[in-house]
Protein backbone atom coordinates (compact mmCIF):
# COMPACT_ATOMS: atom_id res chain seq x y z
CA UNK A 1 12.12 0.94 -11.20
CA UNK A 2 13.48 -2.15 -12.88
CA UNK A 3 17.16 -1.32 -12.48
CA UNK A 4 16.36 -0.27 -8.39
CA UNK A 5 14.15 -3.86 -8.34
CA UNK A 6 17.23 -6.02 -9.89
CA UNK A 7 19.56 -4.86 -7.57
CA UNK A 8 17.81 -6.25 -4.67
CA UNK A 9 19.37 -9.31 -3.51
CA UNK A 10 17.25 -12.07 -2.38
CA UNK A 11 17.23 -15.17 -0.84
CA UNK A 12 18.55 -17.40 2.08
CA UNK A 13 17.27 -14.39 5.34
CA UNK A 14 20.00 -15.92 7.16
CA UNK A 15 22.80 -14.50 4.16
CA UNK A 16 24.06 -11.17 5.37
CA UNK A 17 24.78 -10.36 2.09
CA UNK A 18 20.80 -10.40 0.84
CA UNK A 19 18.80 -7.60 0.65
CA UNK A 20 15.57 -9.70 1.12
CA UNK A 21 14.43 -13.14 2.48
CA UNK A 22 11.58 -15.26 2.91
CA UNK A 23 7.80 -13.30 2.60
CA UNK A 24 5.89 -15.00 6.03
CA UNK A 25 5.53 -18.24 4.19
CA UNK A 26 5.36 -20.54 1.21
CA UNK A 27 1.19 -20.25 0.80
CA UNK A 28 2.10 -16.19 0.55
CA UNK A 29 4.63 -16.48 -2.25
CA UNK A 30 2.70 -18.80 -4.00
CA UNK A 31 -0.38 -16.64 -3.74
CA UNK A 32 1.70 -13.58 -5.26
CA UNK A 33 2.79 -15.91 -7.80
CA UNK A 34 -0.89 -16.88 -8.93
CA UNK A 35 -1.94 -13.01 -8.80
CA UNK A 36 0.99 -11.90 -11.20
CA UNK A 37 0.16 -14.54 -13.62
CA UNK A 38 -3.40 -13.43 -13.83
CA UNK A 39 -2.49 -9.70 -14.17
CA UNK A 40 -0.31 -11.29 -17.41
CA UNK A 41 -3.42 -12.46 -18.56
CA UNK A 42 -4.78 -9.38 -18.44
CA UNK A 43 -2.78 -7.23 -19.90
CA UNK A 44 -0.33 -6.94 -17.86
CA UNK A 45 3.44 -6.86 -18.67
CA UNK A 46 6.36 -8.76 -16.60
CA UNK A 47 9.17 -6.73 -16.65
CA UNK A 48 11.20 -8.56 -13.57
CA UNK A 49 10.65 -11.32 -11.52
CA UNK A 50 7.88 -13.63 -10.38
CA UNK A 51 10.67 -16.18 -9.59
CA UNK A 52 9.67 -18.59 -6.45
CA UNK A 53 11.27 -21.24 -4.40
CA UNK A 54 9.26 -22.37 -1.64
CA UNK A 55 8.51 -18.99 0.77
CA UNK A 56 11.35 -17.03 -1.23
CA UNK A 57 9.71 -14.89 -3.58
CA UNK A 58 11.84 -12.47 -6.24
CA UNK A 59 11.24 -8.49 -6.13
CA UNK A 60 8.72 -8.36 -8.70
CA UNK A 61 7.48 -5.22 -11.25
CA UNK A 62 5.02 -5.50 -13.80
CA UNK A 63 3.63 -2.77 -16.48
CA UNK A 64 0.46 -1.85 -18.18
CA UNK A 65 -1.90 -3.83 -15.31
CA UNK A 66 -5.07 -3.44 -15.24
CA UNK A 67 -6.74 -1.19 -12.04
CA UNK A 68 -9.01 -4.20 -11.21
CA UNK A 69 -6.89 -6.93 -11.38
CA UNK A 70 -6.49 -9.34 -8.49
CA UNK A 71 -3.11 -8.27 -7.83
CA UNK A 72 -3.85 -4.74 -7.28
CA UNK A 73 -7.96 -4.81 -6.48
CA UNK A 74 -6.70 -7.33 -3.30
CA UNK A 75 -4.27 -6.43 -0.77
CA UNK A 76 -0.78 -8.04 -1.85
CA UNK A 77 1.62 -7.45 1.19
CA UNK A 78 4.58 -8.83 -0.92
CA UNK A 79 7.26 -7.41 -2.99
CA UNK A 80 5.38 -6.69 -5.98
CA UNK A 81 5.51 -3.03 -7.89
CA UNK A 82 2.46 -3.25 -10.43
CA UNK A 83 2.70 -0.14 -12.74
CA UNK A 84 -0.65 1.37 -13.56
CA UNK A 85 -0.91 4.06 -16.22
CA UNK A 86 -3.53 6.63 -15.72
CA UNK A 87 -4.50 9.44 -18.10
CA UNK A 88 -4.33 12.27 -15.68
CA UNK A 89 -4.49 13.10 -12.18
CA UNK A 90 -8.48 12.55 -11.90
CA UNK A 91 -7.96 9.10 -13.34
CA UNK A 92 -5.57 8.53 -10.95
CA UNK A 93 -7.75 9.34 -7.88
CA UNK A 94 -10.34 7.58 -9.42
CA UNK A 95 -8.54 4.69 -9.46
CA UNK A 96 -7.33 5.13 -6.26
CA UNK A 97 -10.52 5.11 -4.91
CA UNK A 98 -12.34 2.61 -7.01
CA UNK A 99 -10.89 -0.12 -4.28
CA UNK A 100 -12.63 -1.27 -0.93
CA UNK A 101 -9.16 -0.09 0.94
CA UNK A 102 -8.03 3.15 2.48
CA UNK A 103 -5.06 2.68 4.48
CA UNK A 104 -2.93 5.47 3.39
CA UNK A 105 -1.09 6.94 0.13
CA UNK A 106 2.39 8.32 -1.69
CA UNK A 107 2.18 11.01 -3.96
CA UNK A 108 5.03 12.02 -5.75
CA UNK A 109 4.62 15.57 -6.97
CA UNK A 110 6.01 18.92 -6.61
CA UNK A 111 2.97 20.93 -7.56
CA UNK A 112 1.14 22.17 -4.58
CA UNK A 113 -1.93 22.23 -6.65
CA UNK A 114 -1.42 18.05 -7.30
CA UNK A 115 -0.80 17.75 -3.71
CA UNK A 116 -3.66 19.47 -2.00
CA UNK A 117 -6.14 17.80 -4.51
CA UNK A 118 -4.25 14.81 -3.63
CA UNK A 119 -5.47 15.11 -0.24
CA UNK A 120 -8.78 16.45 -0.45
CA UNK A 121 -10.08 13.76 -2.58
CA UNK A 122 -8.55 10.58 -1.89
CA UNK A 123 -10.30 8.64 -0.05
CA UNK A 124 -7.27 7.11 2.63
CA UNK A 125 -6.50 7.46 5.91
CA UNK A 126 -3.37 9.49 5.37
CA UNK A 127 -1.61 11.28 2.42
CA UNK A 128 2.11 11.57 2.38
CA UNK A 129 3.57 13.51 -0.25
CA UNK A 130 7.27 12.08 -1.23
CA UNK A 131 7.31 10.11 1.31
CA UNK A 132 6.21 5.81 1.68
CA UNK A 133 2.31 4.78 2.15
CA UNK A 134 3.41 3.72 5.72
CA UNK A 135 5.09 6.71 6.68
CA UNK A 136 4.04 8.19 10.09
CA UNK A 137 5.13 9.90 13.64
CA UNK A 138 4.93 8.19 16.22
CA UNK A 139 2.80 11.90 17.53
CA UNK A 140 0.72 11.45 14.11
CA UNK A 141 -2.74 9.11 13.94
CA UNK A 142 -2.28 6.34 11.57
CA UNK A 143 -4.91 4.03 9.79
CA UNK A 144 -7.04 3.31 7.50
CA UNK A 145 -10.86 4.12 5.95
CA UNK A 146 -13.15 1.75 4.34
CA UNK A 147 -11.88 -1.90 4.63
CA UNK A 148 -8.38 -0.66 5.80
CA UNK A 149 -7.10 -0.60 8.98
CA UNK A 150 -8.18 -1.67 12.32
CA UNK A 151 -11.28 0.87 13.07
CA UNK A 152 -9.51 3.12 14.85
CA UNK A 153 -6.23 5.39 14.47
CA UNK A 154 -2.82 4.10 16.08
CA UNK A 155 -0.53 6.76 17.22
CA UNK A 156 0.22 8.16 21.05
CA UNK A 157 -2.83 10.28 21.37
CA UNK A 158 -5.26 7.82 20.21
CA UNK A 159 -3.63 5.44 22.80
CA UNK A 160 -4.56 7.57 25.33
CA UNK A 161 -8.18 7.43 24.25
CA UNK A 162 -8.30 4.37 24.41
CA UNK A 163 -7.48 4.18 27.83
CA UNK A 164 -9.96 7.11 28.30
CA UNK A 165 -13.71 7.48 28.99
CA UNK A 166 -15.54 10.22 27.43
CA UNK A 167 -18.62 11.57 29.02
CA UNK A 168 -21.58 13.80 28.00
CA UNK A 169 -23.32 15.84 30.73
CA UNK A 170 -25.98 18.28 30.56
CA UNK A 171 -27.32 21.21 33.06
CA UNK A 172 -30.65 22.81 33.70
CA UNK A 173 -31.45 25.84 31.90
CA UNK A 174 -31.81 28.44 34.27
């Protein structure tokens, strides 16, 4: 993950030559700055990055952190990989779903037993096995449970609902 991470190039967005520019601004990168630096303090271990200059941010991974740290326990939409170590696969649902967010999941795994566990019990919006959390079809619904999401599923069939009344009817008996 480190070696992948440091060969990310980052920088000036209007380079051709970087992988990776600005995150949406300079209040952002200095937020993921701040929540790093208090996953250090709690155990956490900087392996690469944490380097900021105004609204550029550097790819980021960190070891060891802590499940309910800020950086992981809040949403960070920024190029951060925290590493969390978990005992075994119930520990890792169980961290999993020891957040207030849902949106949806990567599991990677080649046991079928792993996977369909995987998807019974966690407690997202969408499971994708070997695959990136944000991974979808454009046929497929898409978002999130608990705090996650916008209330409702995105996709082409729950547009049409949405554009669709539903109603309930009854007739007599006999």
């Amino acid at each position: 993950l480190v070696k992948k991470t440091k060969a990310i190039k980052y920088g000036n967005p209007m380079d051709p030559n970087n992988d990776m520019g600005t995150v949406i601004d300079e209040r952002a990168a200095i937020e993921f700055e701040a929540k790093v630096k208090d996953a250090e303090r709690h155990g956490a271990r900087l392996l690469y990055g944490n380097i900021r200059n105004g609204a550029v941010y550097s790819p980021t991974v960190l070891d060891h952190v802590p499940a309910d740290c800020k950086l992981v326990a809040e949403e960070t939409f920024g190029p951060v990989s925290p590493v969390i170590r978990c005992t075994d696969i119930a520990d890792a649902i169980r961290i999993s779903n020891s957040t207030p967010y849902g949106l949806s999941s990567s599991v990677c795994t080649n046991r079928m037993d792993y996977i369909t566990r995987f998807v019974r019990e966690l407690e997202v919006g969408s499971v994708n096995v070997r695959e990136v959390p944000g991974y979808r079809l454009e046929l497929t619904p898409f978002g999130g449970i608990k705090d996650s999401g916008l209330g409702y599923k995105e996709g082409v069939l729950e547009a049409m609902k949405s554009f669709s009344n539903t109603k309930t009817y009854s007739l007599p008996w006999n």
